[in-house]
Protein backbone atom coordinates (compact mmCIF):
# COMPACT_ATOMS: atom_id res chain seq x y z
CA UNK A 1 25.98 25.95 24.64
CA UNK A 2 22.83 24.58 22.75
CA UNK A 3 22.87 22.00 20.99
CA UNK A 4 21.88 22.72 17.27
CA UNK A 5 20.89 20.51 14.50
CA UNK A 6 23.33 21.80 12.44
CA UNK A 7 26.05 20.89 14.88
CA UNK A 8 25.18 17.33 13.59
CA UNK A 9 24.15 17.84 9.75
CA UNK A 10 26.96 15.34 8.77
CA UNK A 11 25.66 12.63 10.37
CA UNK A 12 21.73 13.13 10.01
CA UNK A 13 20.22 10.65 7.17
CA UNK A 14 17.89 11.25 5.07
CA UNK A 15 14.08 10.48 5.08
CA UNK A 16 12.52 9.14 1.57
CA UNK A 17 9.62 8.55 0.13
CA UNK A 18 9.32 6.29 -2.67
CA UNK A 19 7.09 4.02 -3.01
CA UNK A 20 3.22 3.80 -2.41
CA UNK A 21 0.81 1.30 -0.61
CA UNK A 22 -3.03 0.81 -1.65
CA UNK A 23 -5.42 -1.41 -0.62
CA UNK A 24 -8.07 -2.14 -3.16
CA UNK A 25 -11.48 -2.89 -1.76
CA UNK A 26 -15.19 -3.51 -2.28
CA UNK A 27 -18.49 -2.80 0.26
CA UNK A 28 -20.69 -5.51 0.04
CA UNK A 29 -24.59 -4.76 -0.08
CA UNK A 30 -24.79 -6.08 3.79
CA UNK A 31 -22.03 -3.06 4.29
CA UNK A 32 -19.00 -6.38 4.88
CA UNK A 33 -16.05 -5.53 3.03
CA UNK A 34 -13.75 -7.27 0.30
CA UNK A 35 -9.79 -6.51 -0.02
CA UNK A 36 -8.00 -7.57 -3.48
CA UNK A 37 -4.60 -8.94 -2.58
CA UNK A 38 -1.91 -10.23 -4.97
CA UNK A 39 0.60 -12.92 -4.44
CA UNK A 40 4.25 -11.60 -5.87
CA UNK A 41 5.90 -13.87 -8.31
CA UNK A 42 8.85 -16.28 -6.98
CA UNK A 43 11.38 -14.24 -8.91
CA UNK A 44 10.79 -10.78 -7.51
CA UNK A 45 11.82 -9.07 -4.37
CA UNK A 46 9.61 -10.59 -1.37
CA UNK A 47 9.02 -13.47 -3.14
CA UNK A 48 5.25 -15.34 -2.82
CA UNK A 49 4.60 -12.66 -0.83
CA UNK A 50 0.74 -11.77 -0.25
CA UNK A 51 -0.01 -7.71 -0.24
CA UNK A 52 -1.72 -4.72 -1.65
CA UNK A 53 -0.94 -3.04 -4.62
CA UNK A 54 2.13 -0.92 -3.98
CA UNK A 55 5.05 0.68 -6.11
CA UNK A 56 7.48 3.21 -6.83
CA UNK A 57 6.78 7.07 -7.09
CA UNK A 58 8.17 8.36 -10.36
CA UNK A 59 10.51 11.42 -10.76
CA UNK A 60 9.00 14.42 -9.32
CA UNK A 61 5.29 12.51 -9.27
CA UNK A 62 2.34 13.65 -6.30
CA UNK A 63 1.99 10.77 -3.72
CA UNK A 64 -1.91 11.44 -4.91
CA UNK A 65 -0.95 10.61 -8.71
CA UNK A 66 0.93 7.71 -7.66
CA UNK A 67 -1.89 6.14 -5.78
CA UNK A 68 -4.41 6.06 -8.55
CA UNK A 69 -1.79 5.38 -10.85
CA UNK A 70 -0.38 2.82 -9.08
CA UNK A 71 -4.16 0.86 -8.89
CA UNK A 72 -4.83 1.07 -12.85
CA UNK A 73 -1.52 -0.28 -13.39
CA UNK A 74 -1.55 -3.29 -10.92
CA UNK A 75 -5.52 -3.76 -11.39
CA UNK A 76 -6.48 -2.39 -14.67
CA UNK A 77 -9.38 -0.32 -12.39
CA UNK A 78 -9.10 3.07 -11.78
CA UNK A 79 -10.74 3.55 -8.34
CA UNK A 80 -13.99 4.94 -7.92
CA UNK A 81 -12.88 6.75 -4.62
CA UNK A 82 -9.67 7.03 -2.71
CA UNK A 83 -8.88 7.73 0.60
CA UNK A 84 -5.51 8.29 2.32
CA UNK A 85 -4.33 6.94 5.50
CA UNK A 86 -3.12 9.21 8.37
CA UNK A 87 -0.86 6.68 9.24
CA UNK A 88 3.02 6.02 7.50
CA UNK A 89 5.00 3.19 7.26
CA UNK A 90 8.36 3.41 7.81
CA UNK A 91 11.11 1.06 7.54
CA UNK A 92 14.78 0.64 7.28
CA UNK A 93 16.04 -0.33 3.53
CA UNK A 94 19.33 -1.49 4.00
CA UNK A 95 19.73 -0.93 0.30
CA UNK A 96 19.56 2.90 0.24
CA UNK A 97 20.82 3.28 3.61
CA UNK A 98 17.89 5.46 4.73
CA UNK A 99 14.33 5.50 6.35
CA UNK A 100 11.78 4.95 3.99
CA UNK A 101 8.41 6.25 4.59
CA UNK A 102 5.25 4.31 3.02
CA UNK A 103 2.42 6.67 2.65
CA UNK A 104 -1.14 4.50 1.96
CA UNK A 105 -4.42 4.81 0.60
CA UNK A 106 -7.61 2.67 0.05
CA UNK A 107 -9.19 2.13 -3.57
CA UNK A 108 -12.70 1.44 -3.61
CA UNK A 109 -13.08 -0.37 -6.78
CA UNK A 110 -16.23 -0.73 -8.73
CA UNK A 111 -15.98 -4.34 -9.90
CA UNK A 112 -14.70 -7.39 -8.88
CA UNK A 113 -12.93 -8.11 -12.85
CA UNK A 114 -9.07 -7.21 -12.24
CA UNK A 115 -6.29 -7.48 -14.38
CA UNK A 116 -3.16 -7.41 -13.36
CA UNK A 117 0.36 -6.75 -13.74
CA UNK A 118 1.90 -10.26 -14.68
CA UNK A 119 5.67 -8.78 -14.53
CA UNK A 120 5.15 -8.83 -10.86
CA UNK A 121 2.21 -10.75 -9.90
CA UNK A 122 0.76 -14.44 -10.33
CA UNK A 123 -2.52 -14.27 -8.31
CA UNK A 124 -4.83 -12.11 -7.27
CA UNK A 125 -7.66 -12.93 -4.57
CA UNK A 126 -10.41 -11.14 -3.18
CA UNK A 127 -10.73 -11.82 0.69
CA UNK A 128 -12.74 -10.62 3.88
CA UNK A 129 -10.41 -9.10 6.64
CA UNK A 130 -10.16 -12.60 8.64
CA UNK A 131 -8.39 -14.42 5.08
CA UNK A 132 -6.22 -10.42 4.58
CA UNK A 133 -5.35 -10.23 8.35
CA UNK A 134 -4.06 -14.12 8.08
CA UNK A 135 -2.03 -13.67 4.74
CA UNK A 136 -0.73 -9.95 4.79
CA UNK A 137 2.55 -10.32 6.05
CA UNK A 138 2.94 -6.71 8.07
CA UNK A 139 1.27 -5.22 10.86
CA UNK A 140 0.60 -1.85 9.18
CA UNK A 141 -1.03 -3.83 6.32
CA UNK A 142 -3.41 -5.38 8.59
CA UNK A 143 -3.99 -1.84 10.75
CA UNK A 144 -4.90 -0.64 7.46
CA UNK A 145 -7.40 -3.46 6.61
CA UNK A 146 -8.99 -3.58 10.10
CA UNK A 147 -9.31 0.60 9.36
CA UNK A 148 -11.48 0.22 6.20
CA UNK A 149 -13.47 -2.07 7.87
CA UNK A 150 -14.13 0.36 10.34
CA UNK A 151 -14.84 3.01 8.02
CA UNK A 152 -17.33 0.39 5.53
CA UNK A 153 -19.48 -0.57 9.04
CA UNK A 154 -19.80 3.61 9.90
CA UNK A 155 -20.27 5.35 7.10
């Protein structure tokens, strides 16, 4: 007898995708890089939490549209160039009861003026990888951090 997926369809959970992570940044004329974080208000999920821009996918919306979309609504910037990560965050959310999966991209923005989304937000800071690597609360945000700063020093 093999043993088939199907054998155990009622007990496999699904895998979603919904929301988005982006890390905003700026290359420096002596090739150092900046990342734009943003400090979540006290009455949101993850409270004074420090982190990238990130959000929901809408209904039936490309991971790709969400990125920029994402960045012009949390920034007020439309990035000048994007990049996606090969790497994926997952996590449990106890919530939905299923394995998320966090695709990621980095934003180069053009300027340093930001605006952002006060519904969620109450500061925004830009900071080298030493001040992002002490305040981002995740390891796969500071992978991703350390990875544009690979990328900005070998272009």
């Amino acid at each position: 007898m093999q043993n088939d997926i199907r054998n155990y369809a009622d007990r496999v959970h699904p895998v979603g995708v919904l929301y988005v992570d982006v890390y905003p940044y700026r290359v420096l004329d002596d090739r150092t890089a900046r990342f734009l974080l943003l400090r979540r208000r006290a009455d949101v999920v993850m409270p004074d939490c420090w982190q990238a821009v990130s959000g929901k996918l809408r209904a039936n919306e490309r991971i790709s549209h969400a990125f920029v979309r994402q960045v012009l609504a949390k920034t007020g910037q439309a990035p000048c160039r994007l990049h996606r990560f090969e790497a994926v965050t997952s996590f449990y959310d106890e919530y939905y009861d299923t394995v998320m999966m966090v695709p990621a991209a980095a934003a180069e923005l053009s300027t340093d003026d930001v605006r952002i989304d006060a519904s969620l937000h109450v500061e925004s800071r830009w900071v080298t990888q030493q001040e992002a690597r002490h305040l981002l609360p995740w390891p796969s945000s500071r992978d991703a951090i350390d990875g544009i700063v690979e990328a900005a020093q070998h272009p």
